[in-house]
Protein backbone atom coordinates (compact mmCIF):
# COMPACT_ATOMS: atom_id res chain seq x y z
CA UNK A 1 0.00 0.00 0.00
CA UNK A 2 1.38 3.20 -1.02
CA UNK A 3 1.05 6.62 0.83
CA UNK A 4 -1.51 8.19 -1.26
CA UNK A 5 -4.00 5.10 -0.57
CA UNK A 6 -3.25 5.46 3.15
CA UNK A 7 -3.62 8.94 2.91
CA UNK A 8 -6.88 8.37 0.88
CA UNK A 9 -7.83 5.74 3.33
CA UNK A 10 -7.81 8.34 6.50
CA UNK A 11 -9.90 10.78 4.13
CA UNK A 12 -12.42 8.41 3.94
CA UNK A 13 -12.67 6.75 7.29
CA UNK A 14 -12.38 10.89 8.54
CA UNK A 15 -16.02 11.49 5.90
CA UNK A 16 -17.25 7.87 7.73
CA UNK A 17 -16.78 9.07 10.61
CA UNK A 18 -18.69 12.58 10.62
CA UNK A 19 -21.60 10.90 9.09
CA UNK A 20 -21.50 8.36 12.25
CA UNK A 21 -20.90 11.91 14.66
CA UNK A 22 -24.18 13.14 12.54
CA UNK A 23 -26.62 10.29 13.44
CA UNK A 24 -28.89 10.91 16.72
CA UNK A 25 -27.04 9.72 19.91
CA UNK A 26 -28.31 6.90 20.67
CA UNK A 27 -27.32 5.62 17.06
CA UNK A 28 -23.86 6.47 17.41
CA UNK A 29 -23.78 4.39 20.84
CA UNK A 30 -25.47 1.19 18.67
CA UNK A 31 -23.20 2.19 15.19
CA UNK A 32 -19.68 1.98 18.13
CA UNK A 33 -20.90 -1.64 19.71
CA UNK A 34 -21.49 -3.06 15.88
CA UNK A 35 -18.38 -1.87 14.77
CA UNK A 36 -16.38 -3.28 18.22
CA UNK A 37 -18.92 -6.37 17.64
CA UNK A 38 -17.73 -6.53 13.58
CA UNK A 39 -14.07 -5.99 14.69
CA UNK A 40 -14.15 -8.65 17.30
CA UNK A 41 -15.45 -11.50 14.39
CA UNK A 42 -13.54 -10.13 12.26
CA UNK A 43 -15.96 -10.08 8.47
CA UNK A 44 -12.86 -10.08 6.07
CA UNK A 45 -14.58 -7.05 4.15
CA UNK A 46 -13.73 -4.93 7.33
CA UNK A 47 -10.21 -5.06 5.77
CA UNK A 48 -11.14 -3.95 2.17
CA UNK A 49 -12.86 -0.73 3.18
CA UNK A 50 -15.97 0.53 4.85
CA UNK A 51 -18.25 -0.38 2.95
CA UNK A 52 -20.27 -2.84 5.26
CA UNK A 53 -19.68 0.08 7.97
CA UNK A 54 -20.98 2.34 5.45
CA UNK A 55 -23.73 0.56 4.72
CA UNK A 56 -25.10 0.31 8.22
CA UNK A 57 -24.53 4.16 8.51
CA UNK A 58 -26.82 4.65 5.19
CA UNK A 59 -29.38 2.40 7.32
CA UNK A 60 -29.45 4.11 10.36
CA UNK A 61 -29.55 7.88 8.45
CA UNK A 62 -32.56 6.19 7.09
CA UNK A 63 -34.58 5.02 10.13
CA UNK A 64 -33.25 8.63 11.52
CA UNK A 65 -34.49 10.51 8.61
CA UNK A 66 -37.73 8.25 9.29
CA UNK A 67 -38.20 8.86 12.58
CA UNK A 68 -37.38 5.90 13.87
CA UNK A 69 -35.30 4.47 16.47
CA UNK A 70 -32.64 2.81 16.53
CA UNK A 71 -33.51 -0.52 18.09
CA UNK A 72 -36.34 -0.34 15.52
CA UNK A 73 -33.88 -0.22 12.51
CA UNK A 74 -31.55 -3.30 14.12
CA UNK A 75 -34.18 -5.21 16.58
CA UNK A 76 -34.01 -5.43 19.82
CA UNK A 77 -30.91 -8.09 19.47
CA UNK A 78 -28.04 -5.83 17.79
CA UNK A 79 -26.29 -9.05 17.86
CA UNK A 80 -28.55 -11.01 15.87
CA UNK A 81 -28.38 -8.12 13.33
CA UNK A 82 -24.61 -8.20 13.22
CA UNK A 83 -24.51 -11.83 12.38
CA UNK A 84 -27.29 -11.51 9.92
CA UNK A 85 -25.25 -8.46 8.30
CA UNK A 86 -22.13 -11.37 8.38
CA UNK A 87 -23.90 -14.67 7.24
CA UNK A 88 -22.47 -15.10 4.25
CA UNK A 89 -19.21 -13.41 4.88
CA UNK A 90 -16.16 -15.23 5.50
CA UNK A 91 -14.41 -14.25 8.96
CA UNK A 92 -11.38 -14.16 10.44
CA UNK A 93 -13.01 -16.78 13.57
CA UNK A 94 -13.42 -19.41 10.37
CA UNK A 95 -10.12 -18.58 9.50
CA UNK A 96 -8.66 -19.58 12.68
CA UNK A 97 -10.91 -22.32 13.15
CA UNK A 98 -10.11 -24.06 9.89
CA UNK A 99 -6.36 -23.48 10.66
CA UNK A 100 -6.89 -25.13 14.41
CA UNK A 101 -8.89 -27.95 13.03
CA UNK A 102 -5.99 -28.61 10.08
CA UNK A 103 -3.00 -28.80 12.80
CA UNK A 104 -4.95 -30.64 15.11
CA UNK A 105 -5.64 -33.27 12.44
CA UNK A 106 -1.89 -32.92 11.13
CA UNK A 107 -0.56 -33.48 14.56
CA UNK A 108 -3.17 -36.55 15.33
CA UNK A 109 -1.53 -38.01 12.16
CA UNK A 110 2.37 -37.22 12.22
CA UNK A 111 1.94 -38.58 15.67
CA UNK A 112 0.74 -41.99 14.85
């Protein structure tokens, strides 16, 4: 990665990030435990951008823009709506899963 993508990067997390400062408060406190939620499972597109974190900020400037609370936009289980967000996204916890599954079954047979 070169300095004018990092550079670019920080431009557009900084723009991500006033749109989250925007949202009604207690968005921003849902929008911070989904993103330590998504960062703590790890979705692989976390690493390629915001754009699942910008999606869910288009969603919740929605429901605001509606009217609408927050726990009406995500349910009353933000979790659940994390891992529905992730279904079909490869993480970082299948990653390391796979890998412990391959040396466990590596060791099991080198040590036979």
């Amino acid at each position: 990665m070169n300095i004018k993508a990092i550079i670019e990067g920080k431009k557009e997390w900084r723009a991500h990030m006033a749109r989250v400062k925007a949202l009604p408060n207690d968005y921003q406190i849902v929008y911070e435990e989904i993103q330590k939620y998504l960062y703590k499972v790890g979705p692989i597109e976390l690493t390629e951008g915001i754009g699942l974190l910008s999606g869910i900020v288009d969603l919740f400037e929605e429901g605001a823009t509606r009217g609408k609370g927050v726990l009406d936009v995500t349910g009353s289980n933000v979790a659940d709506f994390c891992d529905d967000l992730i279904k079909d996204s490869k993480t970082y916890l299948d990653q390391a899963s796979i890998n412990q599954k391959v040396s466990k079954a590596i060791k099991k047979a080198t040590d036979k």
